[in-house]
C-alpha atoms as a PDB file:
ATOM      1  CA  UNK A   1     -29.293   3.883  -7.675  1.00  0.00           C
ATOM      2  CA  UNK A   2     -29.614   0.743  -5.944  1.00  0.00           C
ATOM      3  CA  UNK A   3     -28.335  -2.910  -6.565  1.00  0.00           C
ATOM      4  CA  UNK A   4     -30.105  -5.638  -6.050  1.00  0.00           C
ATOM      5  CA  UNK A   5     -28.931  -8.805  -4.472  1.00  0.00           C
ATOM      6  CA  UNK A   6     -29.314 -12.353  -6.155  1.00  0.00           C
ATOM      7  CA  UNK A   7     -31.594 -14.339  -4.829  1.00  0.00           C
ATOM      8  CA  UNK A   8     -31.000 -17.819  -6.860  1.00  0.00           C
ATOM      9  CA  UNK A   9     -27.823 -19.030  -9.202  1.00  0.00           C
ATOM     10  CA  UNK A  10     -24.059 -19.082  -8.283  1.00  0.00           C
ATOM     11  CA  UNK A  11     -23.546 -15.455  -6.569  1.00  0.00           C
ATOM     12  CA  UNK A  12     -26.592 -15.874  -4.667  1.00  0.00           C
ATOM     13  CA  UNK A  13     -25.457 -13.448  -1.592  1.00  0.00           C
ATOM     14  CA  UNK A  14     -25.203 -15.681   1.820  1.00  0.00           C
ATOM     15  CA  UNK A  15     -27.709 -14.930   4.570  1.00  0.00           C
ATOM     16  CA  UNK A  16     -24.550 -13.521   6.884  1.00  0.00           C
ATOM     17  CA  UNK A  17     -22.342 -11.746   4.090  1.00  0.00           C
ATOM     18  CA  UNK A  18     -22.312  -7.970   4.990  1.00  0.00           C
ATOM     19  CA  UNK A  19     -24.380  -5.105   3.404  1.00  0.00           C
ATOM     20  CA  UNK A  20     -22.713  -2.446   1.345  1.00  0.00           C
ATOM     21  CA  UNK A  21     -19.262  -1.456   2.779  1.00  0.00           C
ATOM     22  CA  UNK A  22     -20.007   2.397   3.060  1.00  0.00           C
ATOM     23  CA  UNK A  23     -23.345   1.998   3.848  1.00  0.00           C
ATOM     24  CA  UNK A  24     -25.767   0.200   6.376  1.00  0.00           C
ATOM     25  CA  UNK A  25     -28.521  -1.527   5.402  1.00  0.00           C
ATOM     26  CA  UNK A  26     -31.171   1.145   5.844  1.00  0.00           C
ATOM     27  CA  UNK A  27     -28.584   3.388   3.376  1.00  0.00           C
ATOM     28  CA  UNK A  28     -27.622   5.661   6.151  1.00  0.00           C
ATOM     29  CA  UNK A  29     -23.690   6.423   5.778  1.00  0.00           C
ATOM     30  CA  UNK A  30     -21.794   4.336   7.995  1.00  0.00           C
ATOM     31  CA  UNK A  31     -19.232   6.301  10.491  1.00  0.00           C
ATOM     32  CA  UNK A  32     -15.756   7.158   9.365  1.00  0.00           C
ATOM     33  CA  UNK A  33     -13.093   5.468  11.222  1.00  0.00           C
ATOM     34  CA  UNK A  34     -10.539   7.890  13.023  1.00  0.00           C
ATOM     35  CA  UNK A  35      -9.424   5.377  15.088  1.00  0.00           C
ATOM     36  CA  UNK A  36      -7.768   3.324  11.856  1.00  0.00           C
ATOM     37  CA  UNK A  37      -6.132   6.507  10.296  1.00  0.00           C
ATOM     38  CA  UNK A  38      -4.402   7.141  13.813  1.00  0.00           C
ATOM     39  CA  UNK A  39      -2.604   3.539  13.655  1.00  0.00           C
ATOM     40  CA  UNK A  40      -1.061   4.913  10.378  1.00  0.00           C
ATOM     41  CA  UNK A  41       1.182   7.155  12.440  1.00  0.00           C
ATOM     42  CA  UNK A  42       2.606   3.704  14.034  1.00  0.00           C
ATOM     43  CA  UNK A  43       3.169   2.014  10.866  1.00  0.00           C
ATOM     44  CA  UNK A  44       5.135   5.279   9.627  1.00  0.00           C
ATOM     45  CA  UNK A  45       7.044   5.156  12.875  1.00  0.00           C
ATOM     46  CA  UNK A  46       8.165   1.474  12.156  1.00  0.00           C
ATOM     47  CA  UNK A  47       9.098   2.027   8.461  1.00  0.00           C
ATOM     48  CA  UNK A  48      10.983   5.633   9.791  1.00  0.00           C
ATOM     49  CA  UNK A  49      12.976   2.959  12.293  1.00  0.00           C
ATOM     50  CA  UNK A  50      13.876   0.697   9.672  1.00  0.00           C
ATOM     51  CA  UNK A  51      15.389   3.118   7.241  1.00  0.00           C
ATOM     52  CA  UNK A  52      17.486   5.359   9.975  1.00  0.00           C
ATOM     53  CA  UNK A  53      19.151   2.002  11.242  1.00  0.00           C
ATOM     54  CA  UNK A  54      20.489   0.773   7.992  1.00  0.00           C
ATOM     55  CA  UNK A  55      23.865   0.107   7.356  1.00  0.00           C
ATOM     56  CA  UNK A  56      23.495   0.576   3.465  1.00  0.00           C
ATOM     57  CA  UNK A  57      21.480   4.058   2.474  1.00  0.00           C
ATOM     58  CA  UNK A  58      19.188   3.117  -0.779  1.00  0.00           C
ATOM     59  CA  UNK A  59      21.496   6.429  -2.722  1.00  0.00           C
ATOM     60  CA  UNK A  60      24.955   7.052  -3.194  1.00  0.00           C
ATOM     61  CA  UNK A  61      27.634   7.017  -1.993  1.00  0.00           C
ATOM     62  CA  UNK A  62      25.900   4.442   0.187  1.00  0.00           C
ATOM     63  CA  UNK A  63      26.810   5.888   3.357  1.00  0.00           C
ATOM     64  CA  UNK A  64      25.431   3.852   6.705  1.00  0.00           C
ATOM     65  CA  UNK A  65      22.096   5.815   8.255  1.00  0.00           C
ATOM     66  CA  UNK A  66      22.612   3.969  11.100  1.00  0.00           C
ATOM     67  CA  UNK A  67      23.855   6.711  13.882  1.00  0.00           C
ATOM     68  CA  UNK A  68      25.764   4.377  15.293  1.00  0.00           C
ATOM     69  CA  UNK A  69      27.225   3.426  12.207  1.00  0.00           C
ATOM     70  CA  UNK A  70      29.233  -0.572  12.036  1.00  0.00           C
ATOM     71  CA  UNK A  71      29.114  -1.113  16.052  1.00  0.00           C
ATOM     72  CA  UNK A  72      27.867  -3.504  17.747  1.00  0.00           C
ATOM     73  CA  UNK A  73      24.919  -1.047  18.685  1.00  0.00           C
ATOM     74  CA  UNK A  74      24.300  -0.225  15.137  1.00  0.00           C
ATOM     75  CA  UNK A  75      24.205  -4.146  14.049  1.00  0.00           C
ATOM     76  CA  UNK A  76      21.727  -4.776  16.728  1.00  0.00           C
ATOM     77  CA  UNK A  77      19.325  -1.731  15.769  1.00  0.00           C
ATOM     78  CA  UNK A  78      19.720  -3.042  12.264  1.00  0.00           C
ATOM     79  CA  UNK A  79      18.243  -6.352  13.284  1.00  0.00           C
ATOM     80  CA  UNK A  80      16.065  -5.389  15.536  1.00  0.00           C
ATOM     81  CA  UNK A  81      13.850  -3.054  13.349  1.00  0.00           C
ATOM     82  CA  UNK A  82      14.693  -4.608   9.631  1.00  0.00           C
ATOM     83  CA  UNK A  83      11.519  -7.062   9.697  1.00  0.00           C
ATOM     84  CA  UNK A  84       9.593  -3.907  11.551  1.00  0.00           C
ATOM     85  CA  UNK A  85      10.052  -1.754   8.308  1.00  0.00           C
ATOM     86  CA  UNK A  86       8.563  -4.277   6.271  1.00  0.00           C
ATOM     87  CA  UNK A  87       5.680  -5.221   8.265  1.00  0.00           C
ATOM     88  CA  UNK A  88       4.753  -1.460   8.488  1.00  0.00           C
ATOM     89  CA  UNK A  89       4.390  -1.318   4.159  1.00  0.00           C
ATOM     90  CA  UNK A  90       2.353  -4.730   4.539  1.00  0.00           C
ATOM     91  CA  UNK A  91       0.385  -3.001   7.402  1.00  0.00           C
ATOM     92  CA  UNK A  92      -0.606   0.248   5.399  1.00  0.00           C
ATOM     93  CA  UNK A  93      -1.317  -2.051   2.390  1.00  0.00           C
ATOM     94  CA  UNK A  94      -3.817  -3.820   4.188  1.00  0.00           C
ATOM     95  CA  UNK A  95      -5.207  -0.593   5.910  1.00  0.00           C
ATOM     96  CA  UNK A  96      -5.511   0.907   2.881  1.00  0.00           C
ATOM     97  CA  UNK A  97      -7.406  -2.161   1.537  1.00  0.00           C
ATOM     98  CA  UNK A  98      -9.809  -2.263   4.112  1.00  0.00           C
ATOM     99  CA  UNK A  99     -10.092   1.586   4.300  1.00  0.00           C
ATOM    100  CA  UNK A 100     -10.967   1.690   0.416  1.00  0.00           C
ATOM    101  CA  UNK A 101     -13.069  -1.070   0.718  1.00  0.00           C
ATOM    102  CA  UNK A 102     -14.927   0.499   3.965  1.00  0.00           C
ATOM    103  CA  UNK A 103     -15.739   3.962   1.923  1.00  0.00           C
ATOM    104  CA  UNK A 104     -16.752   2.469  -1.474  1.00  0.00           C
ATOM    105  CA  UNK A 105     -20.607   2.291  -2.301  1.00  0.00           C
ATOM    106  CA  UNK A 106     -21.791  -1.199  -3.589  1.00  0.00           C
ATOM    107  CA  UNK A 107     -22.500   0.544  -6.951  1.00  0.00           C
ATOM    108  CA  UNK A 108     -19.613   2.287  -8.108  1.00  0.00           C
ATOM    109  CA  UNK A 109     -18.419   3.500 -11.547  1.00  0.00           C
ATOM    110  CA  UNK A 110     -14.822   1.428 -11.837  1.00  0.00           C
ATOM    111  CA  UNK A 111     -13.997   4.354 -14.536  1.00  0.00           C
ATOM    112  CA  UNK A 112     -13.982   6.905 -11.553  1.00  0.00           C
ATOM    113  CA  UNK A 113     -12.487   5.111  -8.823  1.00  0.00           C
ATOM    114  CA  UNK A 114      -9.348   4.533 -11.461  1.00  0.00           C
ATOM    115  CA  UNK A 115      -9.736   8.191 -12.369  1.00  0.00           C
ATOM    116  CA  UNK A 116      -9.305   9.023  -8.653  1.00  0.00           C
ATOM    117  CA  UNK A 117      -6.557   6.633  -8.110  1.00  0.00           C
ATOM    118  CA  UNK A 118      -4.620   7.524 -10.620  1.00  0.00           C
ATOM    119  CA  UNK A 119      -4.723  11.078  -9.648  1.00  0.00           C
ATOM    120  CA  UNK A 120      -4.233  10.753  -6.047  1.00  0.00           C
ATOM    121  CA  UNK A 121      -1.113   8.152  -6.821  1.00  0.00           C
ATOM    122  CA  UNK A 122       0.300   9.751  -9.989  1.00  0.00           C
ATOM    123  CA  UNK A 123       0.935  12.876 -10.435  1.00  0.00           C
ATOM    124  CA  UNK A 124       2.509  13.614  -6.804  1.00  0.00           C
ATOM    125  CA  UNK A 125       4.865  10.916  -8.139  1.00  0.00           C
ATOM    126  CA  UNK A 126       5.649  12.657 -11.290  1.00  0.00           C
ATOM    127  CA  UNK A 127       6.489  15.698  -9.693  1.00  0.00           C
ATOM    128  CA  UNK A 128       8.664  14.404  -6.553  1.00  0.00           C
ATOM    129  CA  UNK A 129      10.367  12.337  -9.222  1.00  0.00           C
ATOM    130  CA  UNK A 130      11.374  15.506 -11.404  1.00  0.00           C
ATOM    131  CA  UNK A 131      12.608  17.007  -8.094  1.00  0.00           C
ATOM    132  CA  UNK A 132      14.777  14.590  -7.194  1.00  0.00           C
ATOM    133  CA  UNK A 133      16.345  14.612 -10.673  1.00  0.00           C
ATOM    134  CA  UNK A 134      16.931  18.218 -10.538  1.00  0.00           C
ATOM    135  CA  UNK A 135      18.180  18.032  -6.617  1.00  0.00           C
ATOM    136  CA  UNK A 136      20.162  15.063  -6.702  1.00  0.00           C
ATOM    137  CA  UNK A 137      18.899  11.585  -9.019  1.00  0.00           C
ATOM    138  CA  UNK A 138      20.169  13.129 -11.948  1.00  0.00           C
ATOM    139  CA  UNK A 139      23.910  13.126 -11.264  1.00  0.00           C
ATOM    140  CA  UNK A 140      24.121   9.260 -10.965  1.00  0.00           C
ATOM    141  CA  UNK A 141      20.847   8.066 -12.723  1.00  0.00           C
ATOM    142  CA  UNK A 142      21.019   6.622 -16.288  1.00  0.00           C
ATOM    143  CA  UNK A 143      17.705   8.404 -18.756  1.00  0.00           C
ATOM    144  CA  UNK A 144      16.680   4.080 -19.070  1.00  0.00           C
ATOM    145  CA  UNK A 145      16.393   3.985 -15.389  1.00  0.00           C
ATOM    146  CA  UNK A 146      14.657   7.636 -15.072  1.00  0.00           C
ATOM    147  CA  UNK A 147      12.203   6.581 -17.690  1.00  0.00           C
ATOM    148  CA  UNK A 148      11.397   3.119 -15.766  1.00  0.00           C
ATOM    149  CA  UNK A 149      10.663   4.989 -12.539  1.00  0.00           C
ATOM    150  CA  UNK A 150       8.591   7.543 -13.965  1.00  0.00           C
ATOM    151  CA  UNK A 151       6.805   4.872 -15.830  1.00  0.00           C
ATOM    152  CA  UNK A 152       6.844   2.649 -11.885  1.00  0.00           C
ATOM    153  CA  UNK A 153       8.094  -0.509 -14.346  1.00  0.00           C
ATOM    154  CA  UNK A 154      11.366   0.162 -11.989  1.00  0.00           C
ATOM    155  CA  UNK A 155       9.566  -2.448  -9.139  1.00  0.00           C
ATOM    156  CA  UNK A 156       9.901  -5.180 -11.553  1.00  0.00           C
ATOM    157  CA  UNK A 157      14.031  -4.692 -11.314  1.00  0.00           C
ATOM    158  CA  UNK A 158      15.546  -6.980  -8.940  1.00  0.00           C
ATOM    159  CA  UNK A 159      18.513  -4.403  -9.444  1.00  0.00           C
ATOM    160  CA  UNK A 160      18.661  -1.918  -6.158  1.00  0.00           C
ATOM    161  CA  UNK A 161      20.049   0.318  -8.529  1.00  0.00           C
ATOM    162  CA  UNK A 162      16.965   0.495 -10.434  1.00  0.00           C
ATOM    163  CA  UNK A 163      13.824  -0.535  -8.439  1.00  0.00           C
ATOM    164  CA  UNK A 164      14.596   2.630  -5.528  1.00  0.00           C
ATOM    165  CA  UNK A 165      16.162   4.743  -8.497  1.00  0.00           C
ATOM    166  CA  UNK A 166      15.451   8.665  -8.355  1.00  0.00           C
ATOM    167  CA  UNK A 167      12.491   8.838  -5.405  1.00  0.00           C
ATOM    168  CA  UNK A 168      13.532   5.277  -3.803  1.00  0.00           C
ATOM    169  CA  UNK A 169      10.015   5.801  -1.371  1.00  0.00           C
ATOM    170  CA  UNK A 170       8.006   5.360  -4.734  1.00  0.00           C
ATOM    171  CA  UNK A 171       8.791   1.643  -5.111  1.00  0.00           C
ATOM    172  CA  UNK A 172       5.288   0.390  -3.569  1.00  0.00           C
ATOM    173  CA  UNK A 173       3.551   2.698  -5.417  1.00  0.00           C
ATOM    174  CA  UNK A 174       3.055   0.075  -8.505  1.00  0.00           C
ATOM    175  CA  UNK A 175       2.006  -2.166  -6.165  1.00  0.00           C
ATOM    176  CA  UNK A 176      -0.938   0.104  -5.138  1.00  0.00           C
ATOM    177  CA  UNK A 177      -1.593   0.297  -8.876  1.00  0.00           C
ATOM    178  CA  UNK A 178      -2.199  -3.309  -8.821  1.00  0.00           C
ATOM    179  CA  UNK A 179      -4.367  -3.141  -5.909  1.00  0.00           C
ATOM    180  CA  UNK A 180      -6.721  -0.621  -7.672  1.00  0.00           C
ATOM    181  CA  UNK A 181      -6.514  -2.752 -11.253  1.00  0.00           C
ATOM    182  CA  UNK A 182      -7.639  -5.994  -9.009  1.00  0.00           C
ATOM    183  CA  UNK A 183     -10.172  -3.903  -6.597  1.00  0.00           C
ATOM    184  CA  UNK A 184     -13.035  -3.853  -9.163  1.00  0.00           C
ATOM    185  CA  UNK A 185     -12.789  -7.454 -10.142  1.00  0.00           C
ATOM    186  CA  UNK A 186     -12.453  -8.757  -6.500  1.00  0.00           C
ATOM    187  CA  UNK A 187     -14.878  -6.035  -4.594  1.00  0.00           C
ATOM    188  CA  UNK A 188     -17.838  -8.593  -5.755  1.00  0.00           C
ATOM    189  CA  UNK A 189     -16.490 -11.454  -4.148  1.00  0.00           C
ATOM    190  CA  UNK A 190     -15.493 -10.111  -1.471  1.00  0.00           C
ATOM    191  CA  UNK A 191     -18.857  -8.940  -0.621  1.00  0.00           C
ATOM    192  CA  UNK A 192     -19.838 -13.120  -0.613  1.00  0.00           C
ATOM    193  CA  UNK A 193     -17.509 -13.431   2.278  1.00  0.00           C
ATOM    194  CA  UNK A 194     -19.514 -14.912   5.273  1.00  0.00           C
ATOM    195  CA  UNK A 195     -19.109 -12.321   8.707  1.00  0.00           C
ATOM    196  CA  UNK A 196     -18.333 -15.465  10.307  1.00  0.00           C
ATOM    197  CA  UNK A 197     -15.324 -15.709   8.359  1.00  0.00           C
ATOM    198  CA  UNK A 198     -13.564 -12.355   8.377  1.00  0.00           C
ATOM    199  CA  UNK A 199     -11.785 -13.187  11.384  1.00  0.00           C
ATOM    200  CA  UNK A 200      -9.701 -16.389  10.215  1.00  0.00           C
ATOM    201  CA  UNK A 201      -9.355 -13.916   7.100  1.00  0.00           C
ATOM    202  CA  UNK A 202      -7.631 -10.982   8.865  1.00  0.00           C
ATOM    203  CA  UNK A 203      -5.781 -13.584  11.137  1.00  0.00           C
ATOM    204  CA  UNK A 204      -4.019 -14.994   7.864  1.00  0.00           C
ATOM    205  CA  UNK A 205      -3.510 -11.436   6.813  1.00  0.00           C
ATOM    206  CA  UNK A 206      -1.406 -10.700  10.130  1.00  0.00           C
ATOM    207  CA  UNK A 207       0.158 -13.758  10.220  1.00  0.00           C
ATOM    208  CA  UNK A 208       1.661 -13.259   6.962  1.00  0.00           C
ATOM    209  CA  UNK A 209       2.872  -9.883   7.874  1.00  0.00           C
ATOM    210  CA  UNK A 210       5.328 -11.512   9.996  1.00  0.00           C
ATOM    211  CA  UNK A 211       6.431 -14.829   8.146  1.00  0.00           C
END
């Protein structure tokens, strides 16, 4: 099934904007992209940094992960890698971004992409979340803040307590269920974007990484 491409009226497709994402213009399959899956092991590296140099660990009794513990060499690792942890999420959210947008067809049934979302993001979650209950959550987490976790309504908390409650890693993932919610209604538009004009876009993107 093809789509065809507006020739007149407001989403009239501009001479530059690029052909379907994950495929050329002839419909041959455009090449996967090795080289962007291998940066993920950076990104990983900086959020690992980030959360073995903390002075605070996100679960009780709140014991320092910092090996250096409250030194002056600790305080300084602290600072040095706290903004790196943060730009790593902000980099895999945008990888992931351009990654999904890279493999999906111009046509696409929104119904399955959610469907696969949903089970790529969810149920992993549900069952890490039950085994850190049984392990260790359940000893200091209330059932209102289980619930909100399993439900990923916890991100909304501006409570520590609650928004990296029982899995504290899992606090993004409502954020990528945003992402997906917002991916069918923007993936249009995006496609008007002139070529021209993707690389102001991705310099904003990297530039707000690190403000």
């Amino acid at each position: 099934m093809t789509q065809t491409t507006p020739s007149s009226g407001p989403f009239q497709r501009p001479k530059d904007a690029r052909p379907a994402m994950s495929s050329t213009a002839d419909g041959a399959r455009l090449p996967r992209l090795p080289s962007l899956t291998g940066l993920r092991f950076f990104a990983a590296f900086a959020v690992f940094l980030f959360h073995v140099t903390l002075f605070t660990s996100p679960l009780p009794p709140y014991q320092p992960t910092n090996p250096f513990g409250a030194t002056p060499v600790g305080e300084t690792l602290e600072q040095l890698f706290r903004q790196l942890g943060y730009v790593g999420v902000s980099f895999f959210f945008i990888l992931s971004g351009f990654v999904i947008t890279w493999a999906t067809p111009q046509c696409f049934s929104i119904r399955g992409f959610m469907w696969r979302r949903m089970l790529k993001v969810y149920p992993p979650h549900v069952v890490v979340w039950a085994i850190s209950l049984v392990l260790f959550a359940g000893v200091y987490t209330s059932p209102q803040t289980a619930i909100l976790n399993l439900t990923l309504f916890n991100t909304f908390s501006t409570d520590p307590t609650v928004y990296v409650s029982v899995n504290p890693p899992s606090w993004p993932l409502l954020s990528d269920m945003v992402f997906y919610l917002l991916f069918p209604v923007l993936m249009p538009l995006m496609r008007l974007i002139r070529t021209s004009a993707l690389g102001k876009a991705f310099l904003r993107c990297f530039w707000g990484c690190w403000r």
